[in-house]
Protein backbone atom coordinates (compact mmCIF):
# COMPACT_ATOMS: atom_id res chain seq x y z
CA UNK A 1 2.52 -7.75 -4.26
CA UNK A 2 0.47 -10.72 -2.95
CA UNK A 3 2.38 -14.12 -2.77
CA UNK A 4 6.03 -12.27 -2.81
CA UNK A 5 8.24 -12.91 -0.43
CA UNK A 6 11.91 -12.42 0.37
CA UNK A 7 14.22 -15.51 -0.39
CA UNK A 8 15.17 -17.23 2.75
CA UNK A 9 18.21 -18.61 1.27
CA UNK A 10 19.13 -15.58 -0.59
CA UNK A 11 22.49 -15.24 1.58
CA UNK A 12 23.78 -18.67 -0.44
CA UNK A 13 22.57 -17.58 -3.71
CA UNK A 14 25.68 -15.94 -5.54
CA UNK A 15 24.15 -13.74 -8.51
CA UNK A 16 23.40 -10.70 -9.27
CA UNK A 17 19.73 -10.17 -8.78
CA UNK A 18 18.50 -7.37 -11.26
CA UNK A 19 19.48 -4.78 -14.14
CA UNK A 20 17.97 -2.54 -15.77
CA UNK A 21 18.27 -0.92 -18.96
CA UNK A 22 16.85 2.23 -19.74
CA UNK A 23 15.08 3.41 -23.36
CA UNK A 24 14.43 6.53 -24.85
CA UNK A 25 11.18 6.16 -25.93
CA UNK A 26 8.37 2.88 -25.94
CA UNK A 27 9.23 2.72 -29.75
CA UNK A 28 13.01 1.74 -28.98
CA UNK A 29 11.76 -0.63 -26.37
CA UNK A 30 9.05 -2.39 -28.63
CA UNK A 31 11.81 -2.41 -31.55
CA UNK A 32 13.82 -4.42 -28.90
CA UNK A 33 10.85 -6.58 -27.83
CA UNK A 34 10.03 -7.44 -31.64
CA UNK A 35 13.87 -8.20 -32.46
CA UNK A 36 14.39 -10.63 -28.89
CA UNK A 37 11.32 -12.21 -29.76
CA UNK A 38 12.09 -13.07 -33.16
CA UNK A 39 15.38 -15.14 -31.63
CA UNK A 40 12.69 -16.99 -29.06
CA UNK A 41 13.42 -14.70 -26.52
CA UNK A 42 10.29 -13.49 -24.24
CA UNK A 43 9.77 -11.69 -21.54
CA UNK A 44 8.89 -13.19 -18.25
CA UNK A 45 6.37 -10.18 -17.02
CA UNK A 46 5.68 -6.55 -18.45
CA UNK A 47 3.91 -3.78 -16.74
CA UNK A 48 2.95 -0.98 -17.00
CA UNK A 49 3.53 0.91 -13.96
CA UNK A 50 2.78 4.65 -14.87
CA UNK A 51 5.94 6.15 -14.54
CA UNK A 52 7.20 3.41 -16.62
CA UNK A 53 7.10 0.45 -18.90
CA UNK A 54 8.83 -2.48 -17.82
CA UNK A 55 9.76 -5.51 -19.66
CA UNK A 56 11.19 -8.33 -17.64
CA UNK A 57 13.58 -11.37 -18.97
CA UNK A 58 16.02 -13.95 -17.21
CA UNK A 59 18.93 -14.37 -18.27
CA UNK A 60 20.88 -18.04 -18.59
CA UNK A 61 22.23 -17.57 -15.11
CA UNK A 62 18.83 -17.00 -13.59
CA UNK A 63 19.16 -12.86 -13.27
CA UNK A 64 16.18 -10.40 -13.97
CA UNK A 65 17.23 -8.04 -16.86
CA UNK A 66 14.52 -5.27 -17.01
CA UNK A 67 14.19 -3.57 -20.18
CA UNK A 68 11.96 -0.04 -19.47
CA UNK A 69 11.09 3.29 -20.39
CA UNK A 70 10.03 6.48 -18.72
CA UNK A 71 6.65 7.05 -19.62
CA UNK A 72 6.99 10.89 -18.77
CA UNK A 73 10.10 11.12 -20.60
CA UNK A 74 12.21 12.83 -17.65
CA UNK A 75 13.20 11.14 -14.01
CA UNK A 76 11.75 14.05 -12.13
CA UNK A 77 8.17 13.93 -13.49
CA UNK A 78 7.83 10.03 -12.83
CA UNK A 79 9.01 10.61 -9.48
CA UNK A 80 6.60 13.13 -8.73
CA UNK A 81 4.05 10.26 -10.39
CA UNK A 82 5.58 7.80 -7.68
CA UNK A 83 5.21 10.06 -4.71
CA UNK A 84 1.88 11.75 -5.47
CA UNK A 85 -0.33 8.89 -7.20
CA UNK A 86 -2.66 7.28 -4.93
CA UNK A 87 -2.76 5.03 -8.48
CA UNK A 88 0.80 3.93 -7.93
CA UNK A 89 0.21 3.60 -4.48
CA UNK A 90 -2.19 1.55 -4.47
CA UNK A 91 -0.33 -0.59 -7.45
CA UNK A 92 3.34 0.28 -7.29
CA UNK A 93 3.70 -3.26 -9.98
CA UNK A 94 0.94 -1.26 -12.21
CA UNK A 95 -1.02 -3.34 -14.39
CA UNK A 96 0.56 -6.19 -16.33
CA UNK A 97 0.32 -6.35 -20.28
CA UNK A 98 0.74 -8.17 -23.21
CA UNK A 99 3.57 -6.51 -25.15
CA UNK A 100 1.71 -8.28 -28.15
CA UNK A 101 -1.18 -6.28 -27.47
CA UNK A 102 0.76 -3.56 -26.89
CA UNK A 103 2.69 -3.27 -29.42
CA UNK A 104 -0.55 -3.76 -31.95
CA UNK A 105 -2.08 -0.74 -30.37
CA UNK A 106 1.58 1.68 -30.89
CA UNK A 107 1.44 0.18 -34.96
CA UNK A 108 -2.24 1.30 -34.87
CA UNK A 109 -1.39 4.76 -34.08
CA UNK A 110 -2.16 4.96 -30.35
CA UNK A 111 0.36 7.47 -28.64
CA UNK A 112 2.39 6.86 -25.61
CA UNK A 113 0.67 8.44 -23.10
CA UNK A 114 -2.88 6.70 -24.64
CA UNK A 115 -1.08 3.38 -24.47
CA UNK A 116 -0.41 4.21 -21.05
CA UNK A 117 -3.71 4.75 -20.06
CA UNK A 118 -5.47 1.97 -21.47
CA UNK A 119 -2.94 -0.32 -19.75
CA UNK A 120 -4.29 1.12 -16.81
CA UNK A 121 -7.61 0.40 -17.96
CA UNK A 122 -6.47 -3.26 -18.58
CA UNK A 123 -6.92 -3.36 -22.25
CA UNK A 124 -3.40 -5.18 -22.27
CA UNK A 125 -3.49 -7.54 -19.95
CA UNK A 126 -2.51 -10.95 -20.40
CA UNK A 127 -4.57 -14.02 -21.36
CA UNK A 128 -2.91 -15.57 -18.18
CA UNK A 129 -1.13 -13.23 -15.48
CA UNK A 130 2.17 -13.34 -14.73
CA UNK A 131 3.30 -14.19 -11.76
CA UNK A 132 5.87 -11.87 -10.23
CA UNK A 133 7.84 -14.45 -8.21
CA UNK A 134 9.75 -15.21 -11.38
CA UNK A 135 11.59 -11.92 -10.35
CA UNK A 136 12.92 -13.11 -7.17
C-alpha cells in the first residue's frame, strides 16, 4: 500500500496490534456495523478485498479490531481467490467502501456476491479515502 510503512519504534510500543473477528455472512456483519454505529462507534477503514469484507475499528487502547466476512463463504475458496487473482494481486487492500453505501445496496436487494462486485467497480467508495496508516 503506498505511504505504509513499518513502525520504527514498534519494539517500545506494548499492545497488541490486530484482531479479527470472523462473521458468517455480510448480513451479520452489517447488523453489527448498524448496532456499533448507533452507540457512535465507526469504523476507521472498510474494504472490500474479494475474498473478504473487512471492517476496521480502534479500540480505546489504540488496537485494530477487524470485523470481516468471507465473501466465498469457505477458507479454501478465498484462498484460491488470494493465490490465483491477478485482481488481488494487484490490490491485496481491495477497494475501500462506504459501509453506508453498502449497506443501502444489501437493504435494496443486491446479493453478496453483486455487492462484491460493484465494490470492485467502486460504486462504494468513500467520499474521502481512508487512509490505511490508521492500522499501524
Amino acid at each position: 500500500m503506498p505511504g505504509l510503512r513499518e513502525d520504527p519504534d514498534k519494539a517500545r510500543h506494548r499492545r497488541v496490534q490486530h484482531f479479527a473477528f470472523a462473521y458468517t455472512t455480510l448480513d451479520d456483519l452489517l447488523g453489527t456495523y448498524v448496532r456499533l454505529k448507533a452507540q457512535g462507534i465507526g469504523p476507521v477503514l472498510c474494504t472490500d478485498a474479494g475474498a473478504q469484507t473487512a471492517f476496521y475499528y480502534t479500540d480505546p487502547d489504540g488496537n485494530s479490531v477487524e470485523l470481516h466476512v468471507d465473501n466465498y463463504g469457505d477458507s479454501w475458496t478465498s484462498m484460491e481467490h488470494m493465490r490465483h487473482s491477478p485482481d488481488f494481486a494487484a490490490k491485496p487492500i481491495g477497494h475501500f467502501i462506504d459501509p453506508d453505501k453498502l449497506l443501502e445496496a444489501r437493504q435494496a436487494g443486491a446479493s453478496p456476491s453483486e455487492l462484491s462486485k460493484r465494490a470492485w467497480r467502486d460504486e462504494f467508495a468513500p467520499a474521502e479515502p481512508y487512509d490505511p496508516r490508521v492500522l499501524l
